[in-house]
PDB file of N, CA and C in Angstrom:
ATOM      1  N   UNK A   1      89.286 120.358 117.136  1.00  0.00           N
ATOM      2  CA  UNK A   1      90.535 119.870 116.567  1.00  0.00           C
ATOM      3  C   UNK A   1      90.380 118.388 116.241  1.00  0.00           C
ATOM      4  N   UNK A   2      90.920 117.840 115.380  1.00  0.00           N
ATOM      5  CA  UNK A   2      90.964 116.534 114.655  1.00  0.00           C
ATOM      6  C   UNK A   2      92.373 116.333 114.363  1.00  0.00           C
ATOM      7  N   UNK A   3      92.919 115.313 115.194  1.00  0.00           N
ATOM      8  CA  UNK A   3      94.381 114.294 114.856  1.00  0.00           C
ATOM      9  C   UNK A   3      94.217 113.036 113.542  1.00  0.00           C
ATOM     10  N   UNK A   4      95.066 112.922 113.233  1.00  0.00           N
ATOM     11  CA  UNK A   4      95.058 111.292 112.601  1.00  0.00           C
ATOM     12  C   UNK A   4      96.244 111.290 112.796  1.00  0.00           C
ATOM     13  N   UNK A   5      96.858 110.296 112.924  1.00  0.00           N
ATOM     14  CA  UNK A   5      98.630 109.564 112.642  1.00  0.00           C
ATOM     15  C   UNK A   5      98.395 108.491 111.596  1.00  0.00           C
ATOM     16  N   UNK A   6      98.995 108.885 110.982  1.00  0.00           N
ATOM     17  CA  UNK A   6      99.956 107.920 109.184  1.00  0.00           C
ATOM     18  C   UNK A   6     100.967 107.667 109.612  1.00  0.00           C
ATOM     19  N   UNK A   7     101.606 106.714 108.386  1.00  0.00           N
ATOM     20  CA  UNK A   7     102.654 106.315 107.904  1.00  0.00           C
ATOM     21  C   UNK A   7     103.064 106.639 106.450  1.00  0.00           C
ATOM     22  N   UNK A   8     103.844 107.436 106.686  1.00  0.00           N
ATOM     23  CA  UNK A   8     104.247 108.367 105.252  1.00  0.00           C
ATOM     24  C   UNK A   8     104.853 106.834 104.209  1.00  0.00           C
ATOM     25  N   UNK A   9     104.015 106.957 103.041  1.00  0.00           N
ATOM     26  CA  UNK A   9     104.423 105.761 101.942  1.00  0.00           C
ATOM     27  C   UNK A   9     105.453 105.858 101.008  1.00  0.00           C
ATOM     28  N   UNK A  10     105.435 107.811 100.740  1.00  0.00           N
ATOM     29  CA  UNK A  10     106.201 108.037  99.639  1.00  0.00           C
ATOM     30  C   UNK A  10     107.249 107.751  99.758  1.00  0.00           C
ATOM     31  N   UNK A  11     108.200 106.590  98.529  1.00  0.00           N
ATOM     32  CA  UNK A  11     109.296 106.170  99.101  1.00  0.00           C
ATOM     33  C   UNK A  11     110.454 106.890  99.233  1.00  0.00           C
ATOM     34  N   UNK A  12     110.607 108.588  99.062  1.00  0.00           N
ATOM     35  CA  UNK A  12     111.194 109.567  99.325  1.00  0.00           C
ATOM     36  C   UNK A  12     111.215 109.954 100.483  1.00  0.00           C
ATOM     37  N   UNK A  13     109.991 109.962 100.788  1.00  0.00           N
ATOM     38  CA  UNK A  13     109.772 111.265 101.787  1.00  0.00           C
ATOM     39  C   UNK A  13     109.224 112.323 101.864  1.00  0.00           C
ATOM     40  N   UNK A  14     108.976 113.108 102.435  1.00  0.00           N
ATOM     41  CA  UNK A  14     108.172 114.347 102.179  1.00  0.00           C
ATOM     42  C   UNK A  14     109.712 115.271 101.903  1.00  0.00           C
ATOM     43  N   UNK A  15     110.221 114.559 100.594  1.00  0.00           N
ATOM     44  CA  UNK A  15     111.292 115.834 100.036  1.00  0.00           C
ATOM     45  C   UNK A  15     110.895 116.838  98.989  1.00  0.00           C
ATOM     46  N   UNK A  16     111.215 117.885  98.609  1.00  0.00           N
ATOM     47  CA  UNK A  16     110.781 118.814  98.123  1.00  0.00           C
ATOM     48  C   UNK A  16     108.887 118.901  97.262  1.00  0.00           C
ATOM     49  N   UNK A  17     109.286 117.905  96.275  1.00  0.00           N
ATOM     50  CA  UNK A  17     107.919 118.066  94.996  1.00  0.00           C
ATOM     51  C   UNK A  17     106.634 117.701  96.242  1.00  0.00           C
ATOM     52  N   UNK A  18     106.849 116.135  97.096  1.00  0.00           N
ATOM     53  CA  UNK A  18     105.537 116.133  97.879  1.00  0.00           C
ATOM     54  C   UNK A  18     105.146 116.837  98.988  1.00  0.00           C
ATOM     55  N   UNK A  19     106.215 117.535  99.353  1.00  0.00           N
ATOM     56  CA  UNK A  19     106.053 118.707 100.450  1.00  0.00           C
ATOM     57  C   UNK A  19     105.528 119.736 100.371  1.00  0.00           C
ATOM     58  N   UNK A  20     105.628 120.442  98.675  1.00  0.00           N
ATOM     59  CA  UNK A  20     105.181 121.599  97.839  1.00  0.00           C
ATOM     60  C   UNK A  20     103.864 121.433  97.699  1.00  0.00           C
ATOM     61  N   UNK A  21     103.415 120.081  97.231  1.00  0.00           N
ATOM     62  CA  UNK A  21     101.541 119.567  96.446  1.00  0.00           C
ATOM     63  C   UNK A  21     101.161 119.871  98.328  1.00  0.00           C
ATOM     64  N   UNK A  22     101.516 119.196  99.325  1.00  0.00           N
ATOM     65  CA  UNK A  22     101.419 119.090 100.587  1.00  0.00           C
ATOM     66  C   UNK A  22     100.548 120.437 101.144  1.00  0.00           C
ATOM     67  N   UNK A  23     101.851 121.158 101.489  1.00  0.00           N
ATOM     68  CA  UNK A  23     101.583 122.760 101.469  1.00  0.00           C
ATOM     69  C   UNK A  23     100.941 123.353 101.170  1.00  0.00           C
ATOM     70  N   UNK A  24     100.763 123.329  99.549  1.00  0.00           N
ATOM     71  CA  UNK A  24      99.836 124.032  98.553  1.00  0.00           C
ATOM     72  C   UNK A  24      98.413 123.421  99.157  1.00  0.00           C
ATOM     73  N   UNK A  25      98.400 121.883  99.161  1.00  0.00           N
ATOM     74  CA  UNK A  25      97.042 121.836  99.354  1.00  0.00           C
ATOM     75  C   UNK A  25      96.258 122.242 100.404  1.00  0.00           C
ATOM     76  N   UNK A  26      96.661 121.945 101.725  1.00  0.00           N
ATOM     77  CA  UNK A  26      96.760 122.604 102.987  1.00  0.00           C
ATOM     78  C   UNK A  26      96.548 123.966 102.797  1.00  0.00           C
ATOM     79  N   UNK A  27      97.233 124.736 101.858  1.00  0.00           N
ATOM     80  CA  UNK A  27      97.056 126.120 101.911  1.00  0.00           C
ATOM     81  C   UNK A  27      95.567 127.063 101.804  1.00  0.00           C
ATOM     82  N   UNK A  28      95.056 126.137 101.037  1.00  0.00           N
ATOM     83  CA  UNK A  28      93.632 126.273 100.779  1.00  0.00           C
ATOM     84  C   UNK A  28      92.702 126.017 101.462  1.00  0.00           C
ATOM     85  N   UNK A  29      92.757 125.743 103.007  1.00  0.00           N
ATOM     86  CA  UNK A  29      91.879 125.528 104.239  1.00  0.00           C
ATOM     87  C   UNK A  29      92.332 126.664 104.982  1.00  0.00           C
ATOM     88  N   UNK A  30      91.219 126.920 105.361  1.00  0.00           N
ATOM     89  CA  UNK A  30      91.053 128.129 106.576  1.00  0.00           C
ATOM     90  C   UNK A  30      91.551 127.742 108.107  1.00  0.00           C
ATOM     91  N   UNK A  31      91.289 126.401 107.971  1.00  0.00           N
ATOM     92  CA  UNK A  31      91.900 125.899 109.549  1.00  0.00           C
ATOM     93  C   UNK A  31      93.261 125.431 109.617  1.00  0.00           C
ATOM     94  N   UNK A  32      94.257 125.706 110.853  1.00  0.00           N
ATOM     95  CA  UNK A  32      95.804 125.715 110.845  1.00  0.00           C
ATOM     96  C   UNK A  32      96.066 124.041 110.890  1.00  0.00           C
ATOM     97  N   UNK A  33      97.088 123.848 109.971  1.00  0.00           N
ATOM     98  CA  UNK A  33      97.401 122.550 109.964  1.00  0.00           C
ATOM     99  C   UNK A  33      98.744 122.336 110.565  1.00  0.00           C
ATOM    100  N   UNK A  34      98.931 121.218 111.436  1.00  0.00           N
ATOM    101  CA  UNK A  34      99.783 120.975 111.787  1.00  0.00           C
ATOM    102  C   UNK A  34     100.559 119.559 111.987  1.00  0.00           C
ATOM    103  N   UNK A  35     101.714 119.604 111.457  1.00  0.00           N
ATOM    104  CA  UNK A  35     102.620 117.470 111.536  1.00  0.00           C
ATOM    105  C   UNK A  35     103.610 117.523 112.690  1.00  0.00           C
ATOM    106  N   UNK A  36     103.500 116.663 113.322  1.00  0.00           N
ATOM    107  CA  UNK A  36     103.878 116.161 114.170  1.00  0.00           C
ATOM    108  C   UNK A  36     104.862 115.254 113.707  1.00  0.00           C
ATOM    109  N   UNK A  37     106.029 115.239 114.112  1.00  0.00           N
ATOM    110  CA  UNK A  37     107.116 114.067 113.786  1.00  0.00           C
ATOM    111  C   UNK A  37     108.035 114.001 114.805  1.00  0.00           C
ATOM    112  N   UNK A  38     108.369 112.975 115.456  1.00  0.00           N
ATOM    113  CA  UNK A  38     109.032 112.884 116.584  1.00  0.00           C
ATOM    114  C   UNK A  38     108.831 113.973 117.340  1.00  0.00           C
ATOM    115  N   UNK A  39     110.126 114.593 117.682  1.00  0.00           N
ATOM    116  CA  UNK A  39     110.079 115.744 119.065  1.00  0.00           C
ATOM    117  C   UNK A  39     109.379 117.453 118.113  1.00  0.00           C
ATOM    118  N   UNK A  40     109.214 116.929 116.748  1.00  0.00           N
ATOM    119  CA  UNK A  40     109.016 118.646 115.693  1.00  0.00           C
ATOM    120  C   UNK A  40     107.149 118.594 115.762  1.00  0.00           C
ATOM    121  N   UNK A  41     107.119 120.014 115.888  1.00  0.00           N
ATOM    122  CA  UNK A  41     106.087 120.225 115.513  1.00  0.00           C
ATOM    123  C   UNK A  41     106.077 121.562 114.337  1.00  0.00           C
ATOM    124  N   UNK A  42     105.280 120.939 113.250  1.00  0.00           N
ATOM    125  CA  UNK A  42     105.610 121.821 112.238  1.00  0.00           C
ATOM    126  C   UNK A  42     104.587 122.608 111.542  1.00  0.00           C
ATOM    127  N   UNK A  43     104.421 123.569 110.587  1.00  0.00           N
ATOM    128  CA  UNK A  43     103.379 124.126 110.268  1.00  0.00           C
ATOM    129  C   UNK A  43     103.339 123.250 108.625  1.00  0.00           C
ATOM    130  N   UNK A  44     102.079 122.671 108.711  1.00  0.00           N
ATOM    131  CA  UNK A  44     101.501 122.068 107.578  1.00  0.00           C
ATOM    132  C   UNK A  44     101.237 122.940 106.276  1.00  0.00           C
ATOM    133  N   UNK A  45     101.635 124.096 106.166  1.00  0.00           N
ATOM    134  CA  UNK A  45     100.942 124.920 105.319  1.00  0.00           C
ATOM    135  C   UNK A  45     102.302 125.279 105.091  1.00  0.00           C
ATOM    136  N   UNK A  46     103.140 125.057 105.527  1.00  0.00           N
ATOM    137  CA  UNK A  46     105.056 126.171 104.947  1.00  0.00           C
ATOM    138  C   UNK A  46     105.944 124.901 104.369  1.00  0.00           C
ATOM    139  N   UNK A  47     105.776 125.136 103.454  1.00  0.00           N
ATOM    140  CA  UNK A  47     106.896 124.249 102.710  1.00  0.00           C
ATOM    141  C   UNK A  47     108.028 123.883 103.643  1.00  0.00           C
ATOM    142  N   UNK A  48     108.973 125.149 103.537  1.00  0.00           N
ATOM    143  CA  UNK A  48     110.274 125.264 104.384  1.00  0.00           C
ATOM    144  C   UNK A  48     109.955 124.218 105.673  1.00  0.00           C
ATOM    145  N   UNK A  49     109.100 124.587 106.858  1.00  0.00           N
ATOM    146  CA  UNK A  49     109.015 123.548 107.583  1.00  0.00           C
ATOM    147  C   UNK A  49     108.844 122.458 107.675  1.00  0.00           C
ATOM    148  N   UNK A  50     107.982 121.976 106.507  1.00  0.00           N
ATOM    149  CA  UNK A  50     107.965 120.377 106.262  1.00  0.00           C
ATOM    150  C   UNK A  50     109.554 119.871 105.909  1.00  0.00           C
ATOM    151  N   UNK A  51     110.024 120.623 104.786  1.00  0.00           N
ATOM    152  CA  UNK A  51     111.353 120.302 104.956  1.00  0.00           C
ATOM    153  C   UNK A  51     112.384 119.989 105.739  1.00  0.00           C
ATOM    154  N   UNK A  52     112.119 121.073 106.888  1.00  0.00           N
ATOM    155  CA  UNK A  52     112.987 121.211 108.092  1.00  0.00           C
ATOM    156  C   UNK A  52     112.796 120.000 108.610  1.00  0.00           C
ATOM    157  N   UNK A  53     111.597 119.064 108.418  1.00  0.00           N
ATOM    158  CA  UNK A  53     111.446 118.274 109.833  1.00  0.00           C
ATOM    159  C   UNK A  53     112.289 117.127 109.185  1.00  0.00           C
ATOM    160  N   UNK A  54     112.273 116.811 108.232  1.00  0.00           N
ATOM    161  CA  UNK A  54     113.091 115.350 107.575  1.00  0.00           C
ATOM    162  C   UNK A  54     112.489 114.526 107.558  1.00  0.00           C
ATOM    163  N   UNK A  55     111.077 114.483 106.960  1.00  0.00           N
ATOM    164  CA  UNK A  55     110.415 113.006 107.122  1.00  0.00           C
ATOM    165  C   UNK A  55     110.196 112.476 106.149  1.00  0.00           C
ATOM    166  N   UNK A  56     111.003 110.519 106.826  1.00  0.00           N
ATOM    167  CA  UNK A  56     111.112 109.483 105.763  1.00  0.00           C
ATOM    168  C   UNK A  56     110.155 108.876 105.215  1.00  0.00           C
ATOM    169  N   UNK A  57     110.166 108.160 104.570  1.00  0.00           N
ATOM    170  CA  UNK A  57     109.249 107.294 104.181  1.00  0.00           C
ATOM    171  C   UNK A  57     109.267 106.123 105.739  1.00  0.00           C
ATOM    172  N   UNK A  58     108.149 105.611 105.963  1.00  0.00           N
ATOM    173  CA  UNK A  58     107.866 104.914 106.830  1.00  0.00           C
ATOM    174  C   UNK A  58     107.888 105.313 108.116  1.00  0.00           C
ATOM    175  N   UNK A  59     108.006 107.245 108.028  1.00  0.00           N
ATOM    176  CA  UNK A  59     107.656 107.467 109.408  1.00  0.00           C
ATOM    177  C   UNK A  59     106.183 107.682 109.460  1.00  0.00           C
ATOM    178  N   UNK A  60     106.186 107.535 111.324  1.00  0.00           N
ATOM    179  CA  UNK A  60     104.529 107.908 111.473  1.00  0.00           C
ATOM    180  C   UNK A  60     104.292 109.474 111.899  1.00  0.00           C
ATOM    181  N   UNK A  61     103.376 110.004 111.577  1.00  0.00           N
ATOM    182  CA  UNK A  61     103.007 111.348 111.806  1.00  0.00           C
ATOM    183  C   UNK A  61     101.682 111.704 111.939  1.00  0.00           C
ATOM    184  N   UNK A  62     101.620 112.576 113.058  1.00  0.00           N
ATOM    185  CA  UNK A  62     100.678 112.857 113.469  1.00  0.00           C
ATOM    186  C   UNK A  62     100.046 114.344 112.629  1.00  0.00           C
ATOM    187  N   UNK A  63      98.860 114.893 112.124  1.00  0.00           N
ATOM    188  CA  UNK A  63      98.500 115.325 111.625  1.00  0.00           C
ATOM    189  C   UNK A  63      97.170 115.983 111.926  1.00  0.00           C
ATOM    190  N   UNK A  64      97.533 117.009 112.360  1.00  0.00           N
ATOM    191  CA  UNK A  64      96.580 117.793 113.145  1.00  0.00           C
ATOM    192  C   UNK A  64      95.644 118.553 112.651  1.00  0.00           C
ATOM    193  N   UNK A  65      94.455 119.451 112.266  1.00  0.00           N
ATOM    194  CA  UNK A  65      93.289 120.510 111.597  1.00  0.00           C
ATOM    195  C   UNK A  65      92.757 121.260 112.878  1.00  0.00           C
ATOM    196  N   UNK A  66      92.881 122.094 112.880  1.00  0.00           N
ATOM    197  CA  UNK A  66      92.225 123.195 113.732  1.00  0.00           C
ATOM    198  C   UNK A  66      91.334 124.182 113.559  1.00  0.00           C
ATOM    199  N   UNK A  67      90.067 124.462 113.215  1.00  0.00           N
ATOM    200  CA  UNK A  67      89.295 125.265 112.420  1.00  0.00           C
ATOM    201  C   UNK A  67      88.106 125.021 111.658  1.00  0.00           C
ATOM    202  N   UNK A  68      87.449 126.181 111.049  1.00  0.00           N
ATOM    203  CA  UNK A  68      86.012 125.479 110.748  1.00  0.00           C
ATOM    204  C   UNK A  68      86.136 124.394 109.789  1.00  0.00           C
ATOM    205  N   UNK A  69      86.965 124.559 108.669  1.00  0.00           N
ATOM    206  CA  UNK A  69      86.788 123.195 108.147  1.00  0.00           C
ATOM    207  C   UNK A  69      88.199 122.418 108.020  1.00  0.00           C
ATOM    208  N   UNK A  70      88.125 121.747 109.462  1.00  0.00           N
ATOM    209  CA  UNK A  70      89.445 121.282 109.837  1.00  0.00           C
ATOM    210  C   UNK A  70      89.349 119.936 109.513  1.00  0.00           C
ATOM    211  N   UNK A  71      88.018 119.404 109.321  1.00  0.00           N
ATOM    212  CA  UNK A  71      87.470 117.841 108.765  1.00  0.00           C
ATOM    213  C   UNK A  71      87.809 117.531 107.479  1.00  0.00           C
ATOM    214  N   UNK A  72      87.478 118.449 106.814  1.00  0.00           N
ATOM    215  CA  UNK A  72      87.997 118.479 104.950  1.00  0.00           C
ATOM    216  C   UNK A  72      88.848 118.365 105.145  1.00  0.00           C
ATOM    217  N   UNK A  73      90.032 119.337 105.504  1.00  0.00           N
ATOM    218  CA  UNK A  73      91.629 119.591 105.235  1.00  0.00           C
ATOM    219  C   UNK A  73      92.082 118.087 106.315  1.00  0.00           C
ATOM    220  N   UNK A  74      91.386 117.417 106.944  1.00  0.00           N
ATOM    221  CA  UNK A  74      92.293 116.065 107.534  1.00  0.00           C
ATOM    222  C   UNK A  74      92.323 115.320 106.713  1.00  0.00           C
ATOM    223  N   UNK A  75      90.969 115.342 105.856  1.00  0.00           N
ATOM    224  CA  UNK A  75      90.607 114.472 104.435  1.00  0.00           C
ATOM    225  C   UNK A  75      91.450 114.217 103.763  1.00  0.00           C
ATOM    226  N   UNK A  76      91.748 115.713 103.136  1.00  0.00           N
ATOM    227  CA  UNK A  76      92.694 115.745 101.712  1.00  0.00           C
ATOM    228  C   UNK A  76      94.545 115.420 102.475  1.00  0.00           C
ATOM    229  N   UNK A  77      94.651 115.959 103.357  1.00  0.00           N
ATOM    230  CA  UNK A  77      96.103 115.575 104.105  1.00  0.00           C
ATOM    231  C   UNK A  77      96.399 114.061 104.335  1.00  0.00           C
ATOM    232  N   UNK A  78      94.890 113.323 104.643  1.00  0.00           N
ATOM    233  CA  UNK A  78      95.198 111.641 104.289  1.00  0.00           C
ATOM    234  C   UNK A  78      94.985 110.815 102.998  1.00  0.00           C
ATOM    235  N   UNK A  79      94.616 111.741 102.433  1.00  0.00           N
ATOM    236  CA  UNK A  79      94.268 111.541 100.836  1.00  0.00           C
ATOM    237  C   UNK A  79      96.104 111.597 100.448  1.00  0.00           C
ATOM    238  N   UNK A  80      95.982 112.773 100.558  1.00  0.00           N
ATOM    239  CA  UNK A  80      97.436 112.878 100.207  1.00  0.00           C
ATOM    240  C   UNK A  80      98.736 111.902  99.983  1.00  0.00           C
ATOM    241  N   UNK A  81      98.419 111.839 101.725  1.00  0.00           N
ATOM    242  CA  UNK A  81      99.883 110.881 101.852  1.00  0.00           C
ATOM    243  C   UNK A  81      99.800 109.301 101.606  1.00  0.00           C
ATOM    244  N   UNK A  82      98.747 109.206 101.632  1.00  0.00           N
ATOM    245  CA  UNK A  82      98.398 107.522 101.461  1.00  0.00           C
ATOM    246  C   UNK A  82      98.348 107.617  99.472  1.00  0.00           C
ATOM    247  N   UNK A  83      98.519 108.617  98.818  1.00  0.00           N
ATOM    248  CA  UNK A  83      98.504 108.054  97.912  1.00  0.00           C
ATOM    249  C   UNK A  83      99.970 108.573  97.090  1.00  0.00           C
ATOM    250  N   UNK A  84     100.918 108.469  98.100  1.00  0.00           N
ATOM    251  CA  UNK A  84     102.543 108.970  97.959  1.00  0.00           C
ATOM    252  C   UNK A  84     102.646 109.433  96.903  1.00  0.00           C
ATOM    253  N   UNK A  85     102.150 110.335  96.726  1.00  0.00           N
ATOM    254  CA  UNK A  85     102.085 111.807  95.691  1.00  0.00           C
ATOM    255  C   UNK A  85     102.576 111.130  94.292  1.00  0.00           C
ATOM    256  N   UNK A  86     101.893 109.958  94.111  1.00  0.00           N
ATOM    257  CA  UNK A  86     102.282 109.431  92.708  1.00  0.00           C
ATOM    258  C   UNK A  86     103.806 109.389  92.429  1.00  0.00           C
ATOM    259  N   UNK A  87     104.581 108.438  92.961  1.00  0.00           N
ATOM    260  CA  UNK A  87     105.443 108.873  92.926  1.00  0.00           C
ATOM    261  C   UNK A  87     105.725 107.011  93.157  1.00  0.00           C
TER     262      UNK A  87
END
């Protein structure tokens, strides 16, 4: 297993459009992804749950990979958010 903790940039949030690219991308790793935000732990790969959790811009989150290629998928998940989904 492989953690990182960010600070989400997008000045939204992980609301709908960067939650969807999020998901989707995540979806395409074999190993279970998982965000951490305050007391939530959520599934990195379900839209709906990223939603559920409410996360702002300038929160920190922890960001979990579990699986054979759980190194890639931490990659592209900090790729991701550090580059606030163009937005």
């Amino acid at each position: 297993m492989v953690r990182q903790k960010i600070i989400v940039v997008n000045p939204e949030g992980l609301h709908l459009r960067p939650a969807g690219v999020f998901a989707q991308q995540m979806d395409r790793f074999d190993c279970d992804v998982t965000i951490r935000y305050k007391e939530t732990k959520v599934n990195g790969k379900s839209l709906l749950s990223i939603l559920a959790a409410c996360i702002k811009c300038g929160s920190e989150i922890d960001i979990e990979c579990d699986g054979s290629d759980e190194h890639e998928a931490i990659s592209k998940a900090i790729e991701l958010i550090n580059s606030g989904f163009a937005e």
